[in-house]
Protein backbone atom coordinates (compact mmCIF):
# COMPACT_ATOMS: atom_id res chain seq x y z
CA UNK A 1 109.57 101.36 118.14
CA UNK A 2 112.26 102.52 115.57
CA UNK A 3 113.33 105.99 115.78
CA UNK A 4 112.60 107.61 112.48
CA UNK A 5 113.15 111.40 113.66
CA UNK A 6 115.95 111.54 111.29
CA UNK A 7 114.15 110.24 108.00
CA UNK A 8 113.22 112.76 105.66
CA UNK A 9 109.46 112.05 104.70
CA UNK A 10 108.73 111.21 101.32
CA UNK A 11 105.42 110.04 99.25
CA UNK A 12 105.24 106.41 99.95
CA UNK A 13 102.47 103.96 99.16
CA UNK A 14 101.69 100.56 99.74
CA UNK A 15 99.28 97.94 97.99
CA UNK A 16 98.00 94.74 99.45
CA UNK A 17 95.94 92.22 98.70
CA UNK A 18 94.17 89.02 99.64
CA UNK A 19 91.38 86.70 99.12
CA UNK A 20 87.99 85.02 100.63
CA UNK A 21 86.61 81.66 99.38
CA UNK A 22 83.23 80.75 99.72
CA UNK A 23 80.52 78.31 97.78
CA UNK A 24 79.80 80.37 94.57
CA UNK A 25 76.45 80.67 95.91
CA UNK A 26 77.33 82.78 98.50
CA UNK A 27 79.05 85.04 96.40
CA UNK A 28 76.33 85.16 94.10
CA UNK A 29 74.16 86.74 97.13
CA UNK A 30 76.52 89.43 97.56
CA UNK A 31 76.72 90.52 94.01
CA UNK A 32 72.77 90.53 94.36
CA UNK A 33 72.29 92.01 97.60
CA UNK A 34 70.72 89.13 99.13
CA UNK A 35 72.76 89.00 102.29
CA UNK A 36 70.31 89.65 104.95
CA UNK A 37 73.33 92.09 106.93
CA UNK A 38 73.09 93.95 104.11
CA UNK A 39 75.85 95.33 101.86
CA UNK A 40 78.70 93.17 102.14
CA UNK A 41 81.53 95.72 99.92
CA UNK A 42 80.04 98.76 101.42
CA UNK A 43 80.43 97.36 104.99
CA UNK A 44 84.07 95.74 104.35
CA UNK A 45 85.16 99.03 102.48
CA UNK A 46 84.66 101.21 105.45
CA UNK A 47 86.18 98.48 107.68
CA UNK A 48 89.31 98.34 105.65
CA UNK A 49 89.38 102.51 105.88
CA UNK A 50 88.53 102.31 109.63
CA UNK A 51 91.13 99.51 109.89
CA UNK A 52 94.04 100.96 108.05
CA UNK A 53 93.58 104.23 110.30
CA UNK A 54 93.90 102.66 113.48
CA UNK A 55 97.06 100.02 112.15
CA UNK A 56 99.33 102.19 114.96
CA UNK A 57 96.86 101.09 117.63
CA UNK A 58 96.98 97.63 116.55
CA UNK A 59 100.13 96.56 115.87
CA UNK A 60 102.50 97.49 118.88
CA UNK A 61 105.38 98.21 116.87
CA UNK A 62 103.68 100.39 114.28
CA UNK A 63 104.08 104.35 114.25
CA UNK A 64 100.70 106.19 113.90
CA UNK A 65 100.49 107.22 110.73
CA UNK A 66 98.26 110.30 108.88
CA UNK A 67 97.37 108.69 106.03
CA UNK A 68 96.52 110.65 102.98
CA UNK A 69 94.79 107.94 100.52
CA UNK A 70 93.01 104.75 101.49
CA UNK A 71 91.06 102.88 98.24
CA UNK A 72 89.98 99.39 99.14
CA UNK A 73 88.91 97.55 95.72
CA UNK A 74 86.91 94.28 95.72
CA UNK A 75 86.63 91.82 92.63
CA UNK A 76 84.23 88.80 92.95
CA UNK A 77 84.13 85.84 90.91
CA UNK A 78 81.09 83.50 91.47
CA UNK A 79 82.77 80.47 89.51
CA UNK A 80 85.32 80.03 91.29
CA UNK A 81 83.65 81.40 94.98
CA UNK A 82 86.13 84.29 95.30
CA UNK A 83 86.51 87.50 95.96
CA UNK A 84 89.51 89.20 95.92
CA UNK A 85 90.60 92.44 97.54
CA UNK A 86 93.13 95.00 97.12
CA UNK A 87 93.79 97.83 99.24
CA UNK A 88 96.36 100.69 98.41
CA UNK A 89 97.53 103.07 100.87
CA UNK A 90 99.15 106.36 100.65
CA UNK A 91 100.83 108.92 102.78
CA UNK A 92 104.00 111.77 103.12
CA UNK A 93 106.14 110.53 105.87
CA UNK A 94 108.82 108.78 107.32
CA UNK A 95 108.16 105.22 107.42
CA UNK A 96 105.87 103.14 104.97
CA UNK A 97 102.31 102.13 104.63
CA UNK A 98 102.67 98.24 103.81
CA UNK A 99 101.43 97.28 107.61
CA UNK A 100 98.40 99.76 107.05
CA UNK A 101 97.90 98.34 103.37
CA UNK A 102 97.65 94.84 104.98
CA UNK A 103 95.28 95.89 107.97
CA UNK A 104 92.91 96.84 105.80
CA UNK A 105 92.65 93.84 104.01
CA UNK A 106 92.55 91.66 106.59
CA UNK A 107 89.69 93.40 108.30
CA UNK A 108 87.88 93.84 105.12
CA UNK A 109 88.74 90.07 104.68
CA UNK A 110 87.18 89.47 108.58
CA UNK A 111 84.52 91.34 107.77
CA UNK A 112 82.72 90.04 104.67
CA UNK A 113 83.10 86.85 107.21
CA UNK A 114 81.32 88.23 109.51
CA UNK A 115 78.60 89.70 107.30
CA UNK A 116 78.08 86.03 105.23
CA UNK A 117 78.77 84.05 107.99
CA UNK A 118 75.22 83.12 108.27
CA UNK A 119 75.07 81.77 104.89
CA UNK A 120 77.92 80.26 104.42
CA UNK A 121 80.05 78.74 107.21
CA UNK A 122 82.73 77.46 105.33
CA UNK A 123 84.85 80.65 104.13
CA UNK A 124 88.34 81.08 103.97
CA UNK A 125 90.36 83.90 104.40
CA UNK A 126 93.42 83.54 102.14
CA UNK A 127 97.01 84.83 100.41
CA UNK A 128 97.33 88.34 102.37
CA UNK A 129 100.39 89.72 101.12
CA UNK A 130 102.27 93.26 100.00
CA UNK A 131 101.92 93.35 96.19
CA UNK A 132 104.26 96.93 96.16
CA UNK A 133 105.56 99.75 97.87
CA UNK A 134 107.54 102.30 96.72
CA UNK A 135 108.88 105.38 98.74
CA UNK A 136 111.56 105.11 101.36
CA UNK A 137 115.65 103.96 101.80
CA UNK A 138 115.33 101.25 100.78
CA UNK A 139 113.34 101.62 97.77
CA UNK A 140 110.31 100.04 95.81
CA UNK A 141 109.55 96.26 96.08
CA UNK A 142 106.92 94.78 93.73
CA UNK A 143 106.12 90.93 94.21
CA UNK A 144 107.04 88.70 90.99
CA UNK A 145 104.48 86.48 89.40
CA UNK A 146 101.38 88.00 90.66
């Protein structure tokens, strides 16, 4: 693990994103609470949260983190059979939040899987990716063209 002891802690912040495809239908059924697991953004919110708290366990190179601001956003489009999330972390410290932002939405991703699986065998998980992060050495990074 890199030795940040030195690093002065700063606000820093971190915004991810990725998307699931499935058949429209499908997410038709979770904009009207058909899914017989129940809600599928409640359960994949909280996942994401969980998920993005416990990034230091998961990732053995990752510093545990106190996190002061997790929002995990979900937009669904039935047309096209997506549903995109976003999830932007926050926190004062001394190393970023972009591993934590990306956590959370790859569990959310795993986890509206595993709550439409039933329905809909077929879904892809897709595109997870750091959209920005600002705080830190070396700076802010937003991704072009997105």
């Amino acid at each position: 693990m890199v030795d940040v002891t030195a690093k002065a802690p700063t606000h820093r912040q971190a915004v991810a994103r990725g998307m699931v495809r499935m058949r429209p239908e499908t997410v038709a059924l979770i904009e009207g609470g058909g899914v017989p697991k129940g809600d599928v953004f409640a359960a994949a919110r909280i996942a994401g949260i969980m998920a993005a708290k416990k990034t230091g366990e998961l990732i053995p190179m990752c510093h545990p983190l106190e996190l002061t601001g997790i929002e995990i956003l979900f937009t669904s489009d039935p047309a096209q059979g997506e549903v995109a999330i976003e999830a932007q972390v926050r926190t004062v410290g001394r190393t970023g939040v972009e591993m934590e932002a990306m956590t959370a939405v790859a569990v959310a991703a795993l986890t509206i899987y595993d709550m439409c699986k039933s329905v809909d065998r077929e879904i892809i998980l897709a595109d997870i990716r750091l959209m920005s992060k600002q705080g830190g050495k070396s700076g802010a990074f937003v991704r072009r063209g997105q």
